[in-house]
PDB file of N, CA and C in Angstrom:
ATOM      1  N   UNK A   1     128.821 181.381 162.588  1.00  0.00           N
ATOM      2  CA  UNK A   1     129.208 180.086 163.078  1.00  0.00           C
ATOM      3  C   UNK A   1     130.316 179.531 162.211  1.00  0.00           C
ATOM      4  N   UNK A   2     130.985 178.406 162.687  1.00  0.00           N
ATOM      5  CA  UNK A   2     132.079 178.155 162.175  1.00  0.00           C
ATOM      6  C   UNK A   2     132.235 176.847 162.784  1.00  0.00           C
ATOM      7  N   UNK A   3     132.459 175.540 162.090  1.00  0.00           N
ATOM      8  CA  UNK A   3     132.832 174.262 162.259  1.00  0.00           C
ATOM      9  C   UNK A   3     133.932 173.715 161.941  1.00  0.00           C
ATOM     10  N   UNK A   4     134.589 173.066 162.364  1.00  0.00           N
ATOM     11  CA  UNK A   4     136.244 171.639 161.746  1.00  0.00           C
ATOM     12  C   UNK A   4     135.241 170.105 162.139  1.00  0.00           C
ATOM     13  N   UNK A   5     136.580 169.711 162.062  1.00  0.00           N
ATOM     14  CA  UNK A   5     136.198 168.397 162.387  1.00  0.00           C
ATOM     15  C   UNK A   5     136.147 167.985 163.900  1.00  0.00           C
ATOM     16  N   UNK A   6     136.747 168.934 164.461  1.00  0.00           N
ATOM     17  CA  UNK A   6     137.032 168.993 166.101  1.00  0.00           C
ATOM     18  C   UNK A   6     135.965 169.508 166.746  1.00  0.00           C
ATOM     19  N   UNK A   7     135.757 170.696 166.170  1.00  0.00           N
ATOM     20  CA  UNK A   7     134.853 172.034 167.573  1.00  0.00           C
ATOM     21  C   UNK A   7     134.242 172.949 166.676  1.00  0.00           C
ATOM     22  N   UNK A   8     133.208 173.268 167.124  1.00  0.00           N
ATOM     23  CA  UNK A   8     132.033 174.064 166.921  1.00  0.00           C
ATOM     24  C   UNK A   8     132.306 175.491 167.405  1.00  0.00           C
ATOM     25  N   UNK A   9     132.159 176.606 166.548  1.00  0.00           N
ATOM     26  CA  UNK A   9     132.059 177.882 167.184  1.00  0.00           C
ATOM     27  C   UNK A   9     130.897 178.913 166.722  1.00  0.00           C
ATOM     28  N   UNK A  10     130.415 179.708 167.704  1.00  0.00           N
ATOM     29  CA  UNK A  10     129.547 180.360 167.262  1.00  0.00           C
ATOM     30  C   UNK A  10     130.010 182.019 167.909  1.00  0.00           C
ATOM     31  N   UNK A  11     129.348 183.164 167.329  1.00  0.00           N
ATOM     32  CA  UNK A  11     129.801 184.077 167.834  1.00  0.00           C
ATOM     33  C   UNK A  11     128.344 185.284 167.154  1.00  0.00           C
ATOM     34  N   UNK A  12     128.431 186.572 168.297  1.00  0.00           N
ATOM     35  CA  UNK A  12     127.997 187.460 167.720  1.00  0.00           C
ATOM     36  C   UNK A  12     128.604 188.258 167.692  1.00  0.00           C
ATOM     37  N   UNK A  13     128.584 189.300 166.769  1.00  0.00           N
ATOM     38  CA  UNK A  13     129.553 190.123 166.473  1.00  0.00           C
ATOM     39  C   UNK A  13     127.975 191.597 165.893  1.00  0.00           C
ATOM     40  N   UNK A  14     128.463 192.501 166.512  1.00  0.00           N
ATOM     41  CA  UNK A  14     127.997 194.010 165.754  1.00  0.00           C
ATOM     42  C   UNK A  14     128.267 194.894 164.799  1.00  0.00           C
ATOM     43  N   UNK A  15     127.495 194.493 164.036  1.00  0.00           N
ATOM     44  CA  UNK A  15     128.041 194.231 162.412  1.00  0.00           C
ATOM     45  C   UNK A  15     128.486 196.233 162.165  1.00  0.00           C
ATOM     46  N   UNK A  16     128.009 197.106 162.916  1.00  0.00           N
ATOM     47  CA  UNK A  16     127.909 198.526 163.256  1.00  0.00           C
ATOM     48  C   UNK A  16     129.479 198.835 163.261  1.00  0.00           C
ATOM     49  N   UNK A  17     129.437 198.387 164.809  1.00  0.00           N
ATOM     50  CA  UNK A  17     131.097 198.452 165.083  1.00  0.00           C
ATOM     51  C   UNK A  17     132.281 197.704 164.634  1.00  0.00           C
ATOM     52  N   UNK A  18     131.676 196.500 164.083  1.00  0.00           N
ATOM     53  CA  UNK A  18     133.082 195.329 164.164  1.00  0.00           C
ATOM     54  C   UNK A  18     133.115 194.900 164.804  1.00  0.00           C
ATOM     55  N   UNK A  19     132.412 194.276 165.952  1.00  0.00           N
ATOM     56  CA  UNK A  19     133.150 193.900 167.282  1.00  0.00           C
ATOM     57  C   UNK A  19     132.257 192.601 167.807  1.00  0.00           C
ATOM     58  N   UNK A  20     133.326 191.555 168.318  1.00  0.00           N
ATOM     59  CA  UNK A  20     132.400 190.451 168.984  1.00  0.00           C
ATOM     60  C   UNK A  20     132.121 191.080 170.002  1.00  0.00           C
ATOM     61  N   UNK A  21     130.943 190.646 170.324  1.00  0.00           N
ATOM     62  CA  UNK A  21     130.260 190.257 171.301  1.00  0.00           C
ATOM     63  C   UNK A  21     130.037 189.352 172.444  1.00  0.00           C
ATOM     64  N   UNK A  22     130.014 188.248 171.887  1.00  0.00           N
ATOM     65  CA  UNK A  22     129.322 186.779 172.409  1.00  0.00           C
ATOM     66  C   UNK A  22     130.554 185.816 171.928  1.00  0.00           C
ATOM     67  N   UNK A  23     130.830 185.131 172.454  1.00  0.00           N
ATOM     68  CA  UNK A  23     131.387 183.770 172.122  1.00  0.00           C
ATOM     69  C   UNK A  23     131.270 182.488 172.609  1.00  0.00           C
ATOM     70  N   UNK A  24     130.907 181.352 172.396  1.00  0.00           N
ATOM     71  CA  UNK A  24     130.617 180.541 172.594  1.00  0.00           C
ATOM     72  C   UNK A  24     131.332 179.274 171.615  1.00  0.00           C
ATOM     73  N   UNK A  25     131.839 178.107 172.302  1.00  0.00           N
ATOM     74  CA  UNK A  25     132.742 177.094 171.363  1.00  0.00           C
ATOM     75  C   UNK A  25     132.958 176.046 171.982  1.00  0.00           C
ATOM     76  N   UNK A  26     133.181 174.600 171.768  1.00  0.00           N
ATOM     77  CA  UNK A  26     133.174 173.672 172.134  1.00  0.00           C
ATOM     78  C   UNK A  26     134.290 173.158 173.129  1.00  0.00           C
ATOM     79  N   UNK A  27     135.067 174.300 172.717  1.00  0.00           N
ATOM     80  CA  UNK A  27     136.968 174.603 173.363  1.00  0.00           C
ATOM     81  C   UNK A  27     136.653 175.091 175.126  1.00  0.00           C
ATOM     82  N   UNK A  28     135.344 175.386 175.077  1.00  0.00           N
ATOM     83  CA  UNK A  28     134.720 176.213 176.614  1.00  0.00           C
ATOM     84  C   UNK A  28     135.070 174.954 177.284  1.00  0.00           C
ATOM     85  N   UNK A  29     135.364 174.591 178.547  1.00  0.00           N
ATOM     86  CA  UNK A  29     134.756 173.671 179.601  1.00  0.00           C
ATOM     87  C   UNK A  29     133.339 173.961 179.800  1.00  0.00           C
ATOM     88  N   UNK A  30     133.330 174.530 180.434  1.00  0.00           N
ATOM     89  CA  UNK A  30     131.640 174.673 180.588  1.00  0.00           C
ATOM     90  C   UNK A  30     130.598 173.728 179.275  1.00  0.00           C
ATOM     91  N   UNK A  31     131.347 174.115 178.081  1.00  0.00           N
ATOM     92  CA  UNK A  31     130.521 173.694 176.801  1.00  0.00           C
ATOM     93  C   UNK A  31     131.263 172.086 176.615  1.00  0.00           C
ATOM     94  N   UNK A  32     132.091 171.695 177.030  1.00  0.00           N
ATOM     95  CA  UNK A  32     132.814 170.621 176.416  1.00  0.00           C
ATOM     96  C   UNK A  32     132.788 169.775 177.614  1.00  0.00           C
ATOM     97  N   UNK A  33     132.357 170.111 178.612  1.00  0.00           N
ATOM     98  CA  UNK A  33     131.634 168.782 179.714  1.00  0.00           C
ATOM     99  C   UNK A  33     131.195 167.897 178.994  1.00  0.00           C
ATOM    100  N   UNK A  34     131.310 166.561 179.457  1.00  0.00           N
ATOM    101  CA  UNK A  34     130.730 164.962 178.985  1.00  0.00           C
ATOM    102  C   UNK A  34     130.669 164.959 177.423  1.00  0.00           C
ATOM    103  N   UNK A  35     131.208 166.005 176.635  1.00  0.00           N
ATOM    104  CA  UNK A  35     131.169 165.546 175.545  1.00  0.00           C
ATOM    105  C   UNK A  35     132.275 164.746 174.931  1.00  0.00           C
ATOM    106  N   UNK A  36     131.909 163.439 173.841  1.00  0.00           N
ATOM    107  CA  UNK A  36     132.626 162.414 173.845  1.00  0.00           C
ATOM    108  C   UNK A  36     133.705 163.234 172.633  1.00  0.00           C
ATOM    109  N   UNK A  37     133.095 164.374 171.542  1.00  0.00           N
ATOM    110  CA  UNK A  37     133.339 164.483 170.632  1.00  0.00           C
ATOM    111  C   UNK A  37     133.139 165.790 170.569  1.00  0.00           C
ATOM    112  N   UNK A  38     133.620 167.310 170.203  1.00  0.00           N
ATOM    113  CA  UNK A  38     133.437 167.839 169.702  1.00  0.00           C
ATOM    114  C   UNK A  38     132.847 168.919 168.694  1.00  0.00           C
ATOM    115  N   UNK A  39     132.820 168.064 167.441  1.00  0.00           N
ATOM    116  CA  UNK A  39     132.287 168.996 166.060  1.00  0.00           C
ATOM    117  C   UNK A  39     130.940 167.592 165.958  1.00  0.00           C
ATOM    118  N   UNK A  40     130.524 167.139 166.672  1.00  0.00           N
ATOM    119  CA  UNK A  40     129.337 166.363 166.321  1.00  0.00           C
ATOM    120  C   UNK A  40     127.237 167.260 166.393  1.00  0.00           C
ATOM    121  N   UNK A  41     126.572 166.897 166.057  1.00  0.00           N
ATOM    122  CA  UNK A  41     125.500 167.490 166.590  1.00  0.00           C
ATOM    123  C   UNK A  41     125.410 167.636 167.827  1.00  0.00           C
ATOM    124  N   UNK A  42     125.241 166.541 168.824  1.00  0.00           N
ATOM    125  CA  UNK A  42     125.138 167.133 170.113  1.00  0.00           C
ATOM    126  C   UNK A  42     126.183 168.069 170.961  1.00  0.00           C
ATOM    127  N   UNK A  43     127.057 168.187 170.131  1.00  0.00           N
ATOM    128  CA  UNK A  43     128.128 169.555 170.143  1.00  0.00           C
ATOM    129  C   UNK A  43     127.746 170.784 170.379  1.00  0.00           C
ATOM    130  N   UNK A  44     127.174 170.720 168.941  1.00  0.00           N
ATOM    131  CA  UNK A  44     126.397 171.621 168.702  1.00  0.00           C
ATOM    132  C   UNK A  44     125.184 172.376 169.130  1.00  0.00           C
ATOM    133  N   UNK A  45     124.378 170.997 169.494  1.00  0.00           N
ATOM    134  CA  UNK A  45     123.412 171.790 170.210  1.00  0.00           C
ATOM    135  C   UNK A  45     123.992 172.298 171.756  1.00  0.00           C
ATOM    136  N   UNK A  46     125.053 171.663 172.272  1.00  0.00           N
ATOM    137  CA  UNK A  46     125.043 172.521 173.749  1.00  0.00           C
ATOM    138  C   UNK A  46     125.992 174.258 173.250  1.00  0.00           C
ATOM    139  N   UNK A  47     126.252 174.249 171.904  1.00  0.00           N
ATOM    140  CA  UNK A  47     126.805 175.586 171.692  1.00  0.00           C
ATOM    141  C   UNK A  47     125.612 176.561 171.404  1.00  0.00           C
ATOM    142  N   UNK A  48     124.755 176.116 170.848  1.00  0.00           N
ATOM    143  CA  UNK A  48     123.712 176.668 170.430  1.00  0.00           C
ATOM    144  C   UNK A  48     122.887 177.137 172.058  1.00  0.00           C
ATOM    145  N   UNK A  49     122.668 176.393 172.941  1.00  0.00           N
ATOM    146  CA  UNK A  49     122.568 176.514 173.867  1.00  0.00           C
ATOM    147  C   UNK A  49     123.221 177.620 174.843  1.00  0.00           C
ATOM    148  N   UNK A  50     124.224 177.048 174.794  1.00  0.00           N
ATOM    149  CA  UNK A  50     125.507 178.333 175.722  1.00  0.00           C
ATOM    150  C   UNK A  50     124.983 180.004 175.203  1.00  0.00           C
ATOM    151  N   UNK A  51     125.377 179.902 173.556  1.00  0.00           N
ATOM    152  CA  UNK A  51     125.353 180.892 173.276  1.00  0.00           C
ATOM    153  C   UNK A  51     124.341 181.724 173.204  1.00  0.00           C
ATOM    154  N   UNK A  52     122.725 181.492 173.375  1.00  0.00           N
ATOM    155  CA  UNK A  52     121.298 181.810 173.538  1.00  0.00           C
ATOM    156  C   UNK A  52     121.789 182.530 175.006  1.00  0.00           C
ATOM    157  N   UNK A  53     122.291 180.982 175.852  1.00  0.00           N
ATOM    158  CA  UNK A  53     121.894 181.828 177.645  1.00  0.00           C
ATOM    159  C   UNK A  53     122.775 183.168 177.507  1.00  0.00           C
ATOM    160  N   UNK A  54     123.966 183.103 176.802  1.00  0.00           N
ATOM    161  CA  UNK A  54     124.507 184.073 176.965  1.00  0.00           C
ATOM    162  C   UNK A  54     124.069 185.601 176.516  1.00  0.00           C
ATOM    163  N   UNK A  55     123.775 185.349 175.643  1.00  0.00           N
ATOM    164  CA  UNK A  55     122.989 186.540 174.778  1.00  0.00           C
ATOM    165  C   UNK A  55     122.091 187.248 175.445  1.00  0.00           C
ATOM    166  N   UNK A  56     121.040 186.318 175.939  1.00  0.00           N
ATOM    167  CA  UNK A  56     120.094 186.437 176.836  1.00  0.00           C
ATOM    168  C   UNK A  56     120.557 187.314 177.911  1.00  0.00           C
ATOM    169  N   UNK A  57     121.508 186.832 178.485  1.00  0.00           N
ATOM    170  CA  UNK A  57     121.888 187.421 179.995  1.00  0.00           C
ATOM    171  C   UNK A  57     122.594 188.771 179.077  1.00  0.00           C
ATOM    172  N   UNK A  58     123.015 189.013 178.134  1.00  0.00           N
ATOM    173  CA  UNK A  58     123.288 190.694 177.620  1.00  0.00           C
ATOM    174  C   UNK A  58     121.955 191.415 177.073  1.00  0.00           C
ATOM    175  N   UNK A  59     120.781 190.670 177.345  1.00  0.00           N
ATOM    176  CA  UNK A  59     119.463 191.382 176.706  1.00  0.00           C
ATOM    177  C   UNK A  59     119.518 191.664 175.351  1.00  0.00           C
ATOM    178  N   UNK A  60     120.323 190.828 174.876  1.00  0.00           N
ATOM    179  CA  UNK A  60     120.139 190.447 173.180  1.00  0.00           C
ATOM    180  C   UNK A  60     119.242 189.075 172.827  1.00  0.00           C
ATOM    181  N   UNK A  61     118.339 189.801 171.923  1.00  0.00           N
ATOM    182  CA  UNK A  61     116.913 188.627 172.302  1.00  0.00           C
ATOM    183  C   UNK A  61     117.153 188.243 170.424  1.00  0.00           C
ATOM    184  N   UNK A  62     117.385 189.666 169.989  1.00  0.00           N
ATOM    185  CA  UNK A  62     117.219 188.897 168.257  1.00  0.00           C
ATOM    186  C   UNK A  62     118.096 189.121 167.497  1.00  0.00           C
ATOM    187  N   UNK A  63     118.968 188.458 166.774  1.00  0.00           N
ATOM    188  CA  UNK A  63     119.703 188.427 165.720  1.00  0.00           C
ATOM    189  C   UNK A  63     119.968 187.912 164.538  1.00  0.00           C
ATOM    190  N   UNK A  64     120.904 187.596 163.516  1.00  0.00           N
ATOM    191  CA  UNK A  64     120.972 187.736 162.218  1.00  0.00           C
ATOM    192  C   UNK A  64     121.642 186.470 162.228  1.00  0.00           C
ATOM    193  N   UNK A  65     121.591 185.063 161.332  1.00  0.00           N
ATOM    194  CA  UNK A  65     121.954 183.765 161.318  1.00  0.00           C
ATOM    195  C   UNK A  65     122.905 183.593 160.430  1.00  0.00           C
ATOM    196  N   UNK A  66     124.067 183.798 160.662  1.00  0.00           N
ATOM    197  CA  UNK A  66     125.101 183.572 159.553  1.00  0.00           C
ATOM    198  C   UNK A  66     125.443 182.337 159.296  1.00  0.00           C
ATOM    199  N   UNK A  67     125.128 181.094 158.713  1.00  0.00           N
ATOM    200  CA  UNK A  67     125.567 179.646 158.339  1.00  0.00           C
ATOM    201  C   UNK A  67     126.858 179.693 157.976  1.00  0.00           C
ATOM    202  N   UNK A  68     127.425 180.808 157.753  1.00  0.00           N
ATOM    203  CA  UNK A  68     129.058 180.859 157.026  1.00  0.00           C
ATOM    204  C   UNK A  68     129.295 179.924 155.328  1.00  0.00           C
ATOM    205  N   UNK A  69     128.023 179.758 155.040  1.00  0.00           N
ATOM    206  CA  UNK A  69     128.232 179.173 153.485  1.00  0.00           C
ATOM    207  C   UNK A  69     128.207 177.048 153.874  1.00  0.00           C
ATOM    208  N   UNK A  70     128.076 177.190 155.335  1.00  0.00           N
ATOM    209  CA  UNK A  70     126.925 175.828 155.367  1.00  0.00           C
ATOM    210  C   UNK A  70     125.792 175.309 154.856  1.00  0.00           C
ATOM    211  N   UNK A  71     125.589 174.183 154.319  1.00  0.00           N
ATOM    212  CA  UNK A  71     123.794 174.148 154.678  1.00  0.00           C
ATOM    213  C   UNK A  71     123.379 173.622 155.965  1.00  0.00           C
ATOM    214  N   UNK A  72     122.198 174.212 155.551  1.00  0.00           N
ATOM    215  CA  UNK A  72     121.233 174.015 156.915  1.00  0.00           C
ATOM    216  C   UNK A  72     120.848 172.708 157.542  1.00  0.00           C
ATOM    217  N   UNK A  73     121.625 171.493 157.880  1.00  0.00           N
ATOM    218  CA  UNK A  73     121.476 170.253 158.084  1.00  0.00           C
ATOM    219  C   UNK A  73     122.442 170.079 158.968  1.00  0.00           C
ATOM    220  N   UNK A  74     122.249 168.802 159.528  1.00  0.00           N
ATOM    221  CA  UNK A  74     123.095 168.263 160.300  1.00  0.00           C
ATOM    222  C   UNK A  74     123.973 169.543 161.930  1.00  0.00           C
ATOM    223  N   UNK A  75     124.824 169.474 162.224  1.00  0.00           N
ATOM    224  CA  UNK A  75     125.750 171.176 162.696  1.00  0.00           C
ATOM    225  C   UNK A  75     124.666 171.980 162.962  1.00  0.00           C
ATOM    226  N   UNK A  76     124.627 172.649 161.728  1.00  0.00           N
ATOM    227  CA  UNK A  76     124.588 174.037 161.970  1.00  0.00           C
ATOM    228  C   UNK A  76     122.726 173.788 162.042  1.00  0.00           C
ATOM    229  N   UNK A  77     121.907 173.061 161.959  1.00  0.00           N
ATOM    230  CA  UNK A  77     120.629 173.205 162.185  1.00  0.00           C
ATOM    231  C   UNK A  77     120.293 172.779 163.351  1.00  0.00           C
ATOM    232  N   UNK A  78     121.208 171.671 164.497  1.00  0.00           N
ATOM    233  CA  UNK A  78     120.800 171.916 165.917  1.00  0.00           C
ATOM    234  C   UNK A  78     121.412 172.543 166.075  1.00  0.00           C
ATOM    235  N   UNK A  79     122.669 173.455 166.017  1.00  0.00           N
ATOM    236  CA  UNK A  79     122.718 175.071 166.550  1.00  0.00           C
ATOM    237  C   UNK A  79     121.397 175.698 166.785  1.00  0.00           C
ATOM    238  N   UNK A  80     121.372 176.357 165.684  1.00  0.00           N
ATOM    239  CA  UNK A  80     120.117 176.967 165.371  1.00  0.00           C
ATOM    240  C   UNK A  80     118.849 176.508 166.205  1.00  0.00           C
ATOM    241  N   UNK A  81     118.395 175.553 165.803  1.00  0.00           N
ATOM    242  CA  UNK A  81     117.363 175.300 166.896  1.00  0.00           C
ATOM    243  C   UNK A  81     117.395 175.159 168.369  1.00  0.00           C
ATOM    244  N   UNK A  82     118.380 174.529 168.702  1.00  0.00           N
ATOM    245  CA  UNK A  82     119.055 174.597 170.272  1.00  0.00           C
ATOM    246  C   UNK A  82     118.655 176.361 170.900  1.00  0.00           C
ATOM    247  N   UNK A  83     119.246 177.226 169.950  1.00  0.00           N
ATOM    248  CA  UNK A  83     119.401 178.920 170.151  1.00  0.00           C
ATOM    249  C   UNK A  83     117.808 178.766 170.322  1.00  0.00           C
ATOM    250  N   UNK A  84     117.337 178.656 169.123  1.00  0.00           N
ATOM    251  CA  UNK A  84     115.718 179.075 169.446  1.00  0.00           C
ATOM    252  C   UNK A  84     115.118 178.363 170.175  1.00  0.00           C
ATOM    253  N   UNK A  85     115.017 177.650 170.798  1.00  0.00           N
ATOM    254  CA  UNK A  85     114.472 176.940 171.562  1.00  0.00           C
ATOM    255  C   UNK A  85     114.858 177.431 173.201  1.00  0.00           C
ATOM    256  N   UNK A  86     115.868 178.245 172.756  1.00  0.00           N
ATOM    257  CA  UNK A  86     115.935 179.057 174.601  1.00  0.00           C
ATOM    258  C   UNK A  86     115.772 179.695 174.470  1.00  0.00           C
ATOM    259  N   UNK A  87     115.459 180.338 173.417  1.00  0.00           N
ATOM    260  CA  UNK A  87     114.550 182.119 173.397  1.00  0.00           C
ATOM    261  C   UNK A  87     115.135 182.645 172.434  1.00  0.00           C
ATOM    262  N   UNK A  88     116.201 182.916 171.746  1.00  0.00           N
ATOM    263  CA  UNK A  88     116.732 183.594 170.857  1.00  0.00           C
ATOM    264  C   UNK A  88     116.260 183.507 169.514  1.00  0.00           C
ATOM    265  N   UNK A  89     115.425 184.713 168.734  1.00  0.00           N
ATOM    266  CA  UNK A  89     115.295 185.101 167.511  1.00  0.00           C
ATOM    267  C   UNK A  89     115.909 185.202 166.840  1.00  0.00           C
ATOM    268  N   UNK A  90     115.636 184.399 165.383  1.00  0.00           N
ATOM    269  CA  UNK A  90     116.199 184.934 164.415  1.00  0.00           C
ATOM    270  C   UNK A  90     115.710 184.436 162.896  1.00  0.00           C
TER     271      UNK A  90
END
């Protein structure tokens, strides 16, 4: 995951090959409907969101939580819970 002051991004990537996977970011329409703002929590949680359904629909159920040298508050913890809360392990 990865935050500014603007937009929220999250991504999976296969740490095997190198290669994304998944992407998901606040820059989406889909993700940036009615939002007033961006890089805020409820940002966040619809990225956290996006990026679960998406995963999901590739039958990727569990993965590895990279904070990128965040703490776990504010951002990056409704990510996280948003994800788990639609099914995604980690």
């Amino acid at each position: 995951m990865f935050k500014s002051l603007s937009h929220i991004y999250a991504q999976l990537i296969d740490d095997i090959s190198g290669k994304t996977l998944i992407t998901a970011s606040t820059r989406e329409k889909a993700v940036n409907s009615g939002l007033k703002h961006g890089g805020n929590v409820e940002a966040a949680k619809k990225v956290g969101l996006s990026i679960a359904e998406k995963a999901l629909g590739k039958n990727i159920k569990s993965v590895v939580f990279d904070r990128g040298g965040y703490k776990y508050h504010g951002c990056v913890k409704a990510l996280a819970e948003a994800a788990r809360e639609k099914g995604l392990t980690f």
